[in-house]
Structures are given as structure tokens and as C-alpha cells.
N, C-alpha and C. Protein backbone atom coordinates (compact mmCIF):
# COMPACT_ATOMS: atom_id res chain seq x y z
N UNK A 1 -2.07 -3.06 -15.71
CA UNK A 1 -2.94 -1.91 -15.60
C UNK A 1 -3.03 -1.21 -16.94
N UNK A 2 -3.95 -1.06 -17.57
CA UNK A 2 -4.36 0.03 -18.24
C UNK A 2 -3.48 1.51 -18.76
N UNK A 3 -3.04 2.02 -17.53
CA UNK A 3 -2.54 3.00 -17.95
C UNK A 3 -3.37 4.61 -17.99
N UNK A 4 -4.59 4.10 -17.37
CA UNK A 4 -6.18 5.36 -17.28
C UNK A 4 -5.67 6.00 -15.64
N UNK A 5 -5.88 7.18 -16.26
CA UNK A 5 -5.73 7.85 -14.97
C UNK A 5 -7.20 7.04 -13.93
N UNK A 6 -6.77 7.46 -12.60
CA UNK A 6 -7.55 7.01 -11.45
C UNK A 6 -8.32 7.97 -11.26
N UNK A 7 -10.14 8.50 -11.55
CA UNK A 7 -10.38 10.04 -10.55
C UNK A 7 -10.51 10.02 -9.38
N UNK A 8 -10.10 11.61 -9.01
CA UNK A 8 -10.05 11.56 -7.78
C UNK A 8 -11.46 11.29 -6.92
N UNK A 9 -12.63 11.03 -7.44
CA UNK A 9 -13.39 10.63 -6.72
C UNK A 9 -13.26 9.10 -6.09
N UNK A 10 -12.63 8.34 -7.21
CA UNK A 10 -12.12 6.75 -6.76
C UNK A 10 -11.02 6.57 -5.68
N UNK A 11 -10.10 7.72 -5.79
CA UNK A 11 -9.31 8.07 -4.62
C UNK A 11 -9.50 8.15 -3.39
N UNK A 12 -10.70 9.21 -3.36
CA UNK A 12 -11.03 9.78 -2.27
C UNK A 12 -12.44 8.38 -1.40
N UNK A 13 -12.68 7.65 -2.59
CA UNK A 13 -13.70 6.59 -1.54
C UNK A 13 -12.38 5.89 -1.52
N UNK A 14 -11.47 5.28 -1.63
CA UNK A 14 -10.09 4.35 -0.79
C UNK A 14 -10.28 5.03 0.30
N UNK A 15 -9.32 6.29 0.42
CA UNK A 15 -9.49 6.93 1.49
C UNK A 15 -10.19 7.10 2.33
N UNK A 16 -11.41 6.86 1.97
CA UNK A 16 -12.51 7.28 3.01
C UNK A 16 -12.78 5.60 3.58
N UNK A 17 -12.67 4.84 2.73
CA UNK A 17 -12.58 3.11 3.41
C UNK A 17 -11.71 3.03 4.67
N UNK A 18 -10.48 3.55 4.27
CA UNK A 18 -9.15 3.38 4.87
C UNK A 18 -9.42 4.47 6.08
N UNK A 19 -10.33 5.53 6.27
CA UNK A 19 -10.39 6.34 7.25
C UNK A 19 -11.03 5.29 8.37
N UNK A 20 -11.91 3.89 7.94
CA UNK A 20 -13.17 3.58 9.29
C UNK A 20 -12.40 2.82 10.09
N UNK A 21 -11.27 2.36 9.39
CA UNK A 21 -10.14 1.31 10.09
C UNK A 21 -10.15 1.43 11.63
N UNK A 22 -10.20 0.32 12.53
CA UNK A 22 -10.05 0.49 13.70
C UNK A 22 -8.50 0.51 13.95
N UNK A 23 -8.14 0.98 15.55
CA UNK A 23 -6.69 1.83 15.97
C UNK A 23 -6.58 2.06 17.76
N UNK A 24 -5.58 1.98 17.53
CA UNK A 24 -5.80 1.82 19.11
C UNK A 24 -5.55 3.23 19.81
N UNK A 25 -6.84 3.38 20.54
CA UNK A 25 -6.90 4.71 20.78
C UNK A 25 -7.75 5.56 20.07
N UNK A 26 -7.96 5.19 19.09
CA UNK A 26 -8.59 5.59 17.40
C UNK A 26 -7.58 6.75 17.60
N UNK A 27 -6.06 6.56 17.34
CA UNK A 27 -5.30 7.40 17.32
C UNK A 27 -4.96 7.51 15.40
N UNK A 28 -5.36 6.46 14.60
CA UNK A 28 -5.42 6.27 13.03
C UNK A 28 -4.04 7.12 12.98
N UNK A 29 -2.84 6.35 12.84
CA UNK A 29 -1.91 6.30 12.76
C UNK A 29 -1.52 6.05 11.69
N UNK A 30 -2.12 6.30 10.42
CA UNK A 30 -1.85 6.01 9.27
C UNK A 30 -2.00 7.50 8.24
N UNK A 31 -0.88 7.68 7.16
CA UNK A 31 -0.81 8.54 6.02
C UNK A 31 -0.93 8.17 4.65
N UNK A 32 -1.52 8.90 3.68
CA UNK A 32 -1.19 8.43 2.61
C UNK A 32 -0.64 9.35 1.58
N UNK A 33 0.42 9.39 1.43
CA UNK A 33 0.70 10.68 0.38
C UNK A 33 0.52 9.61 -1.28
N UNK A 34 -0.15 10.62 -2.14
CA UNK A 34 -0.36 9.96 -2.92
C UNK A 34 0.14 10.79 -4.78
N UNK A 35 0.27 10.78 -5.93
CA UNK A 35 0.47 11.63 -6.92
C UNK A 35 -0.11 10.18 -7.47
N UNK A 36 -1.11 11.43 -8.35
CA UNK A 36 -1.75 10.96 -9.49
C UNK A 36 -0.97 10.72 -10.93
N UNK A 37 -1.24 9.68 -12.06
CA UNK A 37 -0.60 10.04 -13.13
C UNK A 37 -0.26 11.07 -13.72
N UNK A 38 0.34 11.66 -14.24
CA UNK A 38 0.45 13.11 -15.01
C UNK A 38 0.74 14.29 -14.00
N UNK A 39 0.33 14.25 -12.91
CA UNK A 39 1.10 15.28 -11.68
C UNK A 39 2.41 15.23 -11.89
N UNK A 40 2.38 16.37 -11.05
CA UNK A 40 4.04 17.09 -11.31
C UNK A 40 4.71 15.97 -10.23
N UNK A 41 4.10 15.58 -9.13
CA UNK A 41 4.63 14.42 -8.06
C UNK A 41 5.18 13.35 -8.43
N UNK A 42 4.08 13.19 -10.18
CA UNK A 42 4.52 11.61 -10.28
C UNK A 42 5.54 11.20 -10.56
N UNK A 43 6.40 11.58 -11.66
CA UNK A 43 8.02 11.16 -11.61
C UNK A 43 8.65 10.41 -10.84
N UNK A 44 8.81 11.42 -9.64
CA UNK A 44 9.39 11.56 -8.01
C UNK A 44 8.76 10.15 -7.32
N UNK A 45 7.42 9.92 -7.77
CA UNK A 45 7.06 8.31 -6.95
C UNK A 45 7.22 7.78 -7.49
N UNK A 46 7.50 7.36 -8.81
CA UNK A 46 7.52 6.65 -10.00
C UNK A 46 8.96 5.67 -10.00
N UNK A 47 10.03 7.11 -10.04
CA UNK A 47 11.31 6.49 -9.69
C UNK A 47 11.83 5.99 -8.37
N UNK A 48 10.62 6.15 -7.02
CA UNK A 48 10.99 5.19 -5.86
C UNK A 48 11.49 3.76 -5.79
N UNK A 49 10.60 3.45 -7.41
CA UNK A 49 10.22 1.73 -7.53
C UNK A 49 11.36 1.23 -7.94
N UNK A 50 11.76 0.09 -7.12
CA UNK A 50 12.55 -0.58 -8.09
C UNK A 50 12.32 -1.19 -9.05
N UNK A 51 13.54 -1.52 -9.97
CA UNK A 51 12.97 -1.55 -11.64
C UNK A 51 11.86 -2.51 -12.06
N UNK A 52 12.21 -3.90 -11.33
CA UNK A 52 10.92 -4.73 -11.14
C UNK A 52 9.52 -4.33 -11.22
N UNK A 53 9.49 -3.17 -10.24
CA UNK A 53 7.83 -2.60 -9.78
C UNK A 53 7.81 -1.60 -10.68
N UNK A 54 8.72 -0.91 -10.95
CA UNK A 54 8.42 0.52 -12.06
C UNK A 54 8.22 0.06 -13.11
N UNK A 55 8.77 -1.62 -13.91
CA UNK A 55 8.23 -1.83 -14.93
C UNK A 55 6.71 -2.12 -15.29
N UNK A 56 5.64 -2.43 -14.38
CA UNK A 56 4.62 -2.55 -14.45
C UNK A 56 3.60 -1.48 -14.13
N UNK A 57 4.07 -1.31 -12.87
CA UNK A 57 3.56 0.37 -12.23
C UNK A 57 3.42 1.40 -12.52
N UNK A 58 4.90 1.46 -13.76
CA UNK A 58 4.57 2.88 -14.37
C UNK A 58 2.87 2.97 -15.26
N UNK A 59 2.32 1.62 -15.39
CA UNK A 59 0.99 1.94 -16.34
C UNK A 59 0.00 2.07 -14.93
N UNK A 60 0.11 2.49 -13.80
CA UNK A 60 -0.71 2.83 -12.79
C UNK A 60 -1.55 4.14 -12.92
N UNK A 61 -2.42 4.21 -12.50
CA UNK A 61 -3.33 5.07 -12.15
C UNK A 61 -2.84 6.80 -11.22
N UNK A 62 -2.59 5.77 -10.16
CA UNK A 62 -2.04 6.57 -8.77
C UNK A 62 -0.75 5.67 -7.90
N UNK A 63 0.08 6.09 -7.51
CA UNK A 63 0.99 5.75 -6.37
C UNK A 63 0.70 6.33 -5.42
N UNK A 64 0.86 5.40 -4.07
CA UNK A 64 0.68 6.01 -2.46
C UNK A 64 1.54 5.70 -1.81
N UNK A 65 1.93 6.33 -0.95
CA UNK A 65 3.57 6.11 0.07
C UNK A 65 2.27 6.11 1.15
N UNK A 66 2.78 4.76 2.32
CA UNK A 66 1.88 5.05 3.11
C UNK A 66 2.90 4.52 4.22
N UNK A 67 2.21 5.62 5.65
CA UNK A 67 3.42 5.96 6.67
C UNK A 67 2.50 5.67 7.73
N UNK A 68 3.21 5.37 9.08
CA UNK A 68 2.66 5.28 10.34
C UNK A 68 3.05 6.21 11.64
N UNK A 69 2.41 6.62 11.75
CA UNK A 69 2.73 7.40 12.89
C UNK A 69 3.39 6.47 14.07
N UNK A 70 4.48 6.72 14.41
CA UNK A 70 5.49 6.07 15.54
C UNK A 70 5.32 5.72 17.05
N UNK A 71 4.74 7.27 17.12
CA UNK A 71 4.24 7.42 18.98
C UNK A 71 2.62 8.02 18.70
N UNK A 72 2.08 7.88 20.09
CA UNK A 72 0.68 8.70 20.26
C UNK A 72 1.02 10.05 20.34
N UNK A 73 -0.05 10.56 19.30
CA UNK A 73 -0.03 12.26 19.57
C UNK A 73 -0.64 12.42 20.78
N UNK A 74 -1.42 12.01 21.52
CA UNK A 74 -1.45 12.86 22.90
C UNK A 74 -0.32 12.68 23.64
N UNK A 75 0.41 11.65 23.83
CA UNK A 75 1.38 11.66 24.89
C UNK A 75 2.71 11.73 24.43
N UNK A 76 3.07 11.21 23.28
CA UNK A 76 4.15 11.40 22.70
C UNK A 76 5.47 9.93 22.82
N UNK A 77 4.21 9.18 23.87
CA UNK A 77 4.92 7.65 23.58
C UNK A 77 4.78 6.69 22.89
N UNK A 78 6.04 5.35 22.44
CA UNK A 78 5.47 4.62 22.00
C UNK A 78 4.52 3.80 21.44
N UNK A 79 4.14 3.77 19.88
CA UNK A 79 2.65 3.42 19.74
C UNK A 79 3.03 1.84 19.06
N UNK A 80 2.79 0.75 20.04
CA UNK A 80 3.41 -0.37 19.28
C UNK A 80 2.53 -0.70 18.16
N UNK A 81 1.36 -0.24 18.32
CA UNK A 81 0.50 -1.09 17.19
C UNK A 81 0.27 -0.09 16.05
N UNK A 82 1.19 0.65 15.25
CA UNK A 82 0.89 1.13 14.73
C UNK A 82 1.10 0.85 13.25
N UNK A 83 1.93 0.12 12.77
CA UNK A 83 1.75 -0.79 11.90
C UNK A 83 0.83 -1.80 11.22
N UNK A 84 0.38 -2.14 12.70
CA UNK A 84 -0.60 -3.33 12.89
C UNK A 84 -1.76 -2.38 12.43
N UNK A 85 -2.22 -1.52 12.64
CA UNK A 85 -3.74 -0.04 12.96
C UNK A 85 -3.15 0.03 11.24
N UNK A 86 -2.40 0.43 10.63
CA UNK A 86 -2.23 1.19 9.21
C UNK A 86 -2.27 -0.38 8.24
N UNK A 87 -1.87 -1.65 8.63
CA UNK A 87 -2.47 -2.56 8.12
C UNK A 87 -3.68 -2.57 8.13
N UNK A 88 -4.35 -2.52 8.53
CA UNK A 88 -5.74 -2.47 8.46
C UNK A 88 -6.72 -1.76 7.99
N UNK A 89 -5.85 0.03 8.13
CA UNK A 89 -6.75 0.65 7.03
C UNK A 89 -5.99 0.84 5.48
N UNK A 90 -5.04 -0.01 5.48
CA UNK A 90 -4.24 -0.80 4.14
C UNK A 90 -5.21 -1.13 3.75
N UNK A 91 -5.99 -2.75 4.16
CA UNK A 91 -6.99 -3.73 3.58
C UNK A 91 -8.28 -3.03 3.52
N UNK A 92 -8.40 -2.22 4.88
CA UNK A 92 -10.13 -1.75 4.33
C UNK A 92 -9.88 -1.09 2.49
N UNK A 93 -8.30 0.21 2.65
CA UNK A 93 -8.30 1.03 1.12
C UNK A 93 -8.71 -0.33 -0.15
N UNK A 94 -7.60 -1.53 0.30
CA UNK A 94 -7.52 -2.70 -0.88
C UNK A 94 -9.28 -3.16 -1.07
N UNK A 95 -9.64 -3.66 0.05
CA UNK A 95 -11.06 -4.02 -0.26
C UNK A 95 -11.90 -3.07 -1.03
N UNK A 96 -11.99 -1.98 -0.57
CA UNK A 96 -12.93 -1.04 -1.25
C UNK A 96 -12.32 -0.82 -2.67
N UNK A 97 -10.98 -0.54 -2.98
CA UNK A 97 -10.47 -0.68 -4.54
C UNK A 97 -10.92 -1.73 -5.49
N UNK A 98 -11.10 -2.93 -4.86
CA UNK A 98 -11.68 -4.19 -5.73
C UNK A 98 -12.95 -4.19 -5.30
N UNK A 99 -13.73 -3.58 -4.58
CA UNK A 99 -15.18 -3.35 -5.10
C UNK A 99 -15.13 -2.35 -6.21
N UNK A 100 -14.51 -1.51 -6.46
CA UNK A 100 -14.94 -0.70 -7.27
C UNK A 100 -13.84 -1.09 -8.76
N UNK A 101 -13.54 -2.42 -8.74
CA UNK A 101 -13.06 -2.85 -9.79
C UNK A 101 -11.90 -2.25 -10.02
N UNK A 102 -11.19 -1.60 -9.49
CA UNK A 102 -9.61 -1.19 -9.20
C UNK A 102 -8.51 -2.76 -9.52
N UNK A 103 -7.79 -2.04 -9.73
CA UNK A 103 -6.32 -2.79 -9.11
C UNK A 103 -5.74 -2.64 -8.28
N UNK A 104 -5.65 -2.93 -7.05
CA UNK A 104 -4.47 -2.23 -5.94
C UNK A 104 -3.37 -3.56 -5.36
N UNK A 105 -2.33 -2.54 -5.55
CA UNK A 105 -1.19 -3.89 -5.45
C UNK A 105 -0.01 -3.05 -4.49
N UNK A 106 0.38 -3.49 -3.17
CA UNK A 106 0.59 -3.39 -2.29
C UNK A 106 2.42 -3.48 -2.50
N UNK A 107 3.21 -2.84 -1.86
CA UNK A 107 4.42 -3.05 -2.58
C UNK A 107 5.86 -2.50 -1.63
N UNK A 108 6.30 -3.67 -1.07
CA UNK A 108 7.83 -3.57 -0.23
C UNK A 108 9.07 -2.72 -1.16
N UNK A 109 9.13 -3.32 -2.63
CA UNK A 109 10.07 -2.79 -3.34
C UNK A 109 10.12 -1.63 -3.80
N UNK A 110 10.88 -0.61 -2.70
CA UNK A 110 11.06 0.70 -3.29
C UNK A 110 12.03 1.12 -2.45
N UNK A 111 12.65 2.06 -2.15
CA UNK A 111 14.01 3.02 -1.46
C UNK A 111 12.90 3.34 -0.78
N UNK A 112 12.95 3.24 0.57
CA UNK A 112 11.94 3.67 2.05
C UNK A 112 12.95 5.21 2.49
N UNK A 113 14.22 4.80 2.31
CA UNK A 113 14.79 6.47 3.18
C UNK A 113 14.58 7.68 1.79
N UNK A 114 14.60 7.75 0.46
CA UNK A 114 14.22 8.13 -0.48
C UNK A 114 12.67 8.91 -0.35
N UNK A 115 11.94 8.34 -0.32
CA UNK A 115 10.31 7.97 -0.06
C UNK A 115 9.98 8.75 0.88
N UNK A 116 10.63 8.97 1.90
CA UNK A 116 10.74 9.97 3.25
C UNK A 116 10.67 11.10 2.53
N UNK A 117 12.05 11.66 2.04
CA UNK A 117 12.58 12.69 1.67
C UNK A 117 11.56 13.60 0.31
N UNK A 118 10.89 12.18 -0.29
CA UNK A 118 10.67 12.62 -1.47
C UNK A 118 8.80 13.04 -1.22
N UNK A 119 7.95 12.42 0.13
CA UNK A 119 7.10 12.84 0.37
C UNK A 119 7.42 14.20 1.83
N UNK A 120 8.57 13.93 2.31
CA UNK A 120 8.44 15.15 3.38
C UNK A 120 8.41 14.56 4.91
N UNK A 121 8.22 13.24 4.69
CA UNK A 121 7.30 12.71 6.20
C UNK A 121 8.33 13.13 7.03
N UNK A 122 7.80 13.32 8.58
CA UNK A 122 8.72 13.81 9.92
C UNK A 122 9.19 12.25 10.05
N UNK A 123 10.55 12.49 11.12
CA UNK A 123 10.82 11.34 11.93
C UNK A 123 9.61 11.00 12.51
N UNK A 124 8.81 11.28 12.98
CA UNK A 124 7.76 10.48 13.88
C UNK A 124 6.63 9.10 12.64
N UNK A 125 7.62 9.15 12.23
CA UNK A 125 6.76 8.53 10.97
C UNK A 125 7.17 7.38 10.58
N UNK A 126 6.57 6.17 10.28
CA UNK A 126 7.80 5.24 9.57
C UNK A 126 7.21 4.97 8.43
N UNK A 127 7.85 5.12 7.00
CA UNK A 127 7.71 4.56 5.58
C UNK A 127 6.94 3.03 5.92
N UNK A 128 5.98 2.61 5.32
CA UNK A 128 5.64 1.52 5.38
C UNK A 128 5.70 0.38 4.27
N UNK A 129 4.99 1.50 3.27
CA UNK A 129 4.91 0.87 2.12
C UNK A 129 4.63 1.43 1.10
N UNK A 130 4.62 1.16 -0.18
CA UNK A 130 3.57 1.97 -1.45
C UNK A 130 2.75 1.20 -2.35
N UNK A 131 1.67 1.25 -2.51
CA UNK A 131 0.72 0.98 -3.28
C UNK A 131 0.45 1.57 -4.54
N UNK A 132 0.47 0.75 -5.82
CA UNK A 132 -0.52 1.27 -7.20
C UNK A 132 -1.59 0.76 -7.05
N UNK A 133 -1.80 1.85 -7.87
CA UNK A 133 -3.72 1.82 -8.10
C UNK A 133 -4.01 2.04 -9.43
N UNK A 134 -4.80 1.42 -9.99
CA UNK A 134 -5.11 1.12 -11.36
C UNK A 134 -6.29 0.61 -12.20
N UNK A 135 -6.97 1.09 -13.22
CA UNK A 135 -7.58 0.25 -13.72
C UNK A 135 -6.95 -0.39 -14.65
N UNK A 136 -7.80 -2.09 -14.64
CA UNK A 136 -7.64 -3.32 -15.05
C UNK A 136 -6.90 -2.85 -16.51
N UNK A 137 -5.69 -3.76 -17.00
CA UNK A 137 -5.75 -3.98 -18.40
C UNK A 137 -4.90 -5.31 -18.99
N UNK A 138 -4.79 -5.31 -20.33
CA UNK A 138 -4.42 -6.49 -21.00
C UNK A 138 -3.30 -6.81 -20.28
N UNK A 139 -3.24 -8.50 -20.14
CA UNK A 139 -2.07 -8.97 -19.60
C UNK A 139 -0.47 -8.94 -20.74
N UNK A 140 -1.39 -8.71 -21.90
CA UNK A 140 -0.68 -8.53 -22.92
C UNK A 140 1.06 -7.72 -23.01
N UNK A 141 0.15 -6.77 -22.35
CA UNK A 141 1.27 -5.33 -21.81
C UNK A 141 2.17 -5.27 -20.97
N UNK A 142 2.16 -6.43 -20.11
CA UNK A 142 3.08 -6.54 -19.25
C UNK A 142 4.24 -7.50 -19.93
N UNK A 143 5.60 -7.41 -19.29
CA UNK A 143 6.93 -8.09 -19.61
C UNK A 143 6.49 -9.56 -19.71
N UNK A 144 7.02 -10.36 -20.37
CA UNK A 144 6.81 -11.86 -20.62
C UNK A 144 6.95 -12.73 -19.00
N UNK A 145 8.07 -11.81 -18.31
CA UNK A 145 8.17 -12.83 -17.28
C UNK A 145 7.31 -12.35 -16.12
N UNK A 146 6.37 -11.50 -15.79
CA UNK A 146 5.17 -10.84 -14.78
C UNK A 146 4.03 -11.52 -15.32
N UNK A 147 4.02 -11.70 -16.55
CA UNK A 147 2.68 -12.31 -16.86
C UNK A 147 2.05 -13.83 -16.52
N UNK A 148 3.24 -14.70 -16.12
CA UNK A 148 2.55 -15.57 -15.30
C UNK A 148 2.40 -15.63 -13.56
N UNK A 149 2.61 -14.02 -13.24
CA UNK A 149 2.66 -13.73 -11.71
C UNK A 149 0.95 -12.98 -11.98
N UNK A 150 0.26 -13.30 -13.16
CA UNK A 150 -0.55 -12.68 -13.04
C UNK A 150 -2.40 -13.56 -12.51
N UNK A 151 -1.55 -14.78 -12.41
CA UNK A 151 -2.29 -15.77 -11.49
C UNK A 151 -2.30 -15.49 -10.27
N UNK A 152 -3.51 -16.16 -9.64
CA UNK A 152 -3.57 -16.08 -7.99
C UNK A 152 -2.14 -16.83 -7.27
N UNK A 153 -1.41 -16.33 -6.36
CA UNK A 153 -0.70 -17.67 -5.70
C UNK A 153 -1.00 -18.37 -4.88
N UNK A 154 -0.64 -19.61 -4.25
CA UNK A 154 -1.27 -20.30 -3.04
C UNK A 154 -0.96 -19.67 -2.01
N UNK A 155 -1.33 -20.26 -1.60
CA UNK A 155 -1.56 -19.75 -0.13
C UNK A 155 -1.58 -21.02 1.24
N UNK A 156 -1.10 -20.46 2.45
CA UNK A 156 -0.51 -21.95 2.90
C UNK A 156 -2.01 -22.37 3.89
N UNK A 157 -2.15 -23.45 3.74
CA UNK A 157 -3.29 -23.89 4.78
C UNK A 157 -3.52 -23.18 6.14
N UNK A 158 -4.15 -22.94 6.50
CA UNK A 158 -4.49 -22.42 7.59
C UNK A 158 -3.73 -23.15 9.20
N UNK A 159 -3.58 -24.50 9.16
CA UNK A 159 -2.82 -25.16 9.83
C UNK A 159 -1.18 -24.74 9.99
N UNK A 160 -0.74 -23.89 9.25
CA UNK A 160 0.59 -23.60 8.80
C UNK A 160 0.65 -22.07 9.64
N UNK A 161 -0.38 -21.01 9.74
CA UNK A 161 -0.47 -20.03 10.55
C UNK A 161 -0.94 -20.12 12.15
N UNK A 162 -2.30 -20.94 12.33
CA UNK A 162 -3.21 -20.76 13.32
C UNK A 162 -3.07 -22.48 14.31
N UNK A 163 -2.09 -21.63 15.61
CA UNK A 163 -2.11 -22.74 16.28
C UNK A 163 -2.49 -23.12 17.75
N UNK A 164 -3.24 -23.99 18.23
CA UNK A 164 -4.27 -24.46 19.58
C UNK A 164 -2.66 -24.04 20.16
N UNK A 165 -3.15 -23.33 21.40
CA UNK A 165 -2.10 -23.36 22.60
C UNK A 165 -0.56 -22.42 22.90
N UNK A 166 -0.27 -22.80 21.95
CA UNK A 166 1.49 -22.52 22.17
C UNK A 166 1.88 -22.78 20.45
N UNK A 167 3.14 -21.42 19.90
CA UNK A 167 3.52 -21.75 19.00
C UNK A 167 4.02 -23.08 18.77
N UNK A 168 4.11 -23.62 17.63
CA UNK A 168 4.81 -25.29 17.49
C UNK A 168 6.68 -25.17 17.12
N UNK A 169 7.06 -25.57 17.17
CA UNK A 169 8.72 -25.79 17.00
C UNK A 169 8.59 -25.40 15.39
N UNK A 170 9.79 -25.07 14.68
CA UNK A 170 9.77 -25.11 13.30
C UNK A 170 8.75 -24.34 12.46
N UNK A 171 7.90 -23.84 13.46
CA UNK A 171 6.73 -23.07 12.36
C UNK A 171 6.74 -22.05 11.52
């Protein structure tokens, strides 16, 4: 990444991608707390990353902690799909970021009970994940050993996920 701040108008169309996401219930069980570069926030998300991700990330745009709501707010029970509902307006935010020529890179490696504390979220919430956001830059800039992660990876045939009938043994 570059290292260019993100404006918040580029922010706010993710967000607004990530709002059409379908949900069950259209209960949109999804948060995004986010600090821009140079905010007083950013530090605080910055150092979530582990060193791996903070070495690249720190040239990000924006960081987002993104959370799921646990149970339904009308009833206050169990919401199993709510992971599944905040995946989704995950990919709508990712799709609309790479239309608009973004970087968005999706990211397990960080302190999740940290991340809580450090955005505020209630128990009814679960840490999911965090995302940078970025515009494009020289591969140059990155550590010697990220720069050949800067290829596409494979990906497994479709035969390997999607199966007639009944899962297969070993899959």
C-alpha cells in the first residue's frame, strides 16, 4: 500500500456496499469500527496486528475491526447466522473497494480479546476480524519475504469444495 490516507468518502461507499448485504431477518448483524491514518484511534488499531500484518499494514489507508452481533435484537436469542450475514457484507465492502481501485485485505492476525477492549464492543458481539484498506503501491516497499505473497494464490478446484449428495470421506 501506498501509505495515502483513504477519504472518507471512499469509506463511506464500503460502507454503504456492506450496508445492502443480505441477513437473516435483515437483522445486519454486522459492525465496523474503523480509524483512519493519522487519527488519534490509529495507534490503538495499528498495534492490534501482529508483527507480520503491522509490517505491511502500517502503510494502510484505514483499519476496521469488524464484529457480529451474537443474538437477535428483537428477541434476544441466538443468531446462528451471524457470521455467515457479516461475511457477506465483508465481500459486498471487499468488492466495492476493488471497484474503486482500493486494496482491501481481510485479516485473522490480530489479539481479538484486545480489539474488544480497544474498540468498546459489548459482549453481545463477537470480534470477527480486521481489514486494511489502502491505496495501491510499489511492491518495492514491502519486506523481501511478502513480496512474493504478492501474487494471486491457487485456489483448489471446485471438486475439492462442492459435492453431489453427501459430504465425501477425507474431504
Amino acid at each position: 500500500m501506498s501509505g495515502e490516507r483513504v477519504g472518507r468518502e471512499d469509506l463511506m461507499s464500503l460502507f454503504e456496499a456492506a450496508r445492502w448485504a443480505p441477513s437473516s431477518f435483515n437483522e445486519q448483524p454486522w459492525r465496523f469500527v474503523y480509524a483512519e491514518r493519522g487519527s488519534r484511534a490509529w495507534p490503538g488499531f495499528l498495534e492490534l496486528l501482529t508483527e507480520g500484518n503491522r509490517s505491511w499494514a502500517q502503510r494502510a489507508g484505514a483499519l476496521i475491526v469488524v464484529l457480529s452481533r451474537t443474538t437477535f435484537s428483537r428477541s434476544g436469542r441466538p443468531a446462528p447466522t451471524h457470521s455467515f450475514d457479516t461475511g457477506a457484507a465483508w465481500q459486498n465492502l471487499a468488492l466495492q473497494g476493488t471497484r474503486l481501485r482500493l486494496v482491501i485485505h481481510g485479516m485473522a492476525g490480530f489479539d481479538h480479546d484486545r480489539a474488544r477492549t480497544v474498540v468498546g464492543a459489548p459482549q453481545a458481539f463477537a470480534v470477527e476480524a480486521m481489514i486494511a484498506v489502502g491505496r495501491p503501491g510499489p511492491a518495492e516497499v514491502l519486506p523481501e519475504r511478502l513480496r512474493a505473497m504478492e501474487r494471486p494464490s491457487g485456489r483448489k478446484p471446485v471438486a475439492g469444495f462442492a459435492f453431489p449428495g453427501a459430504f465425501p470421506p477425507g474431504a
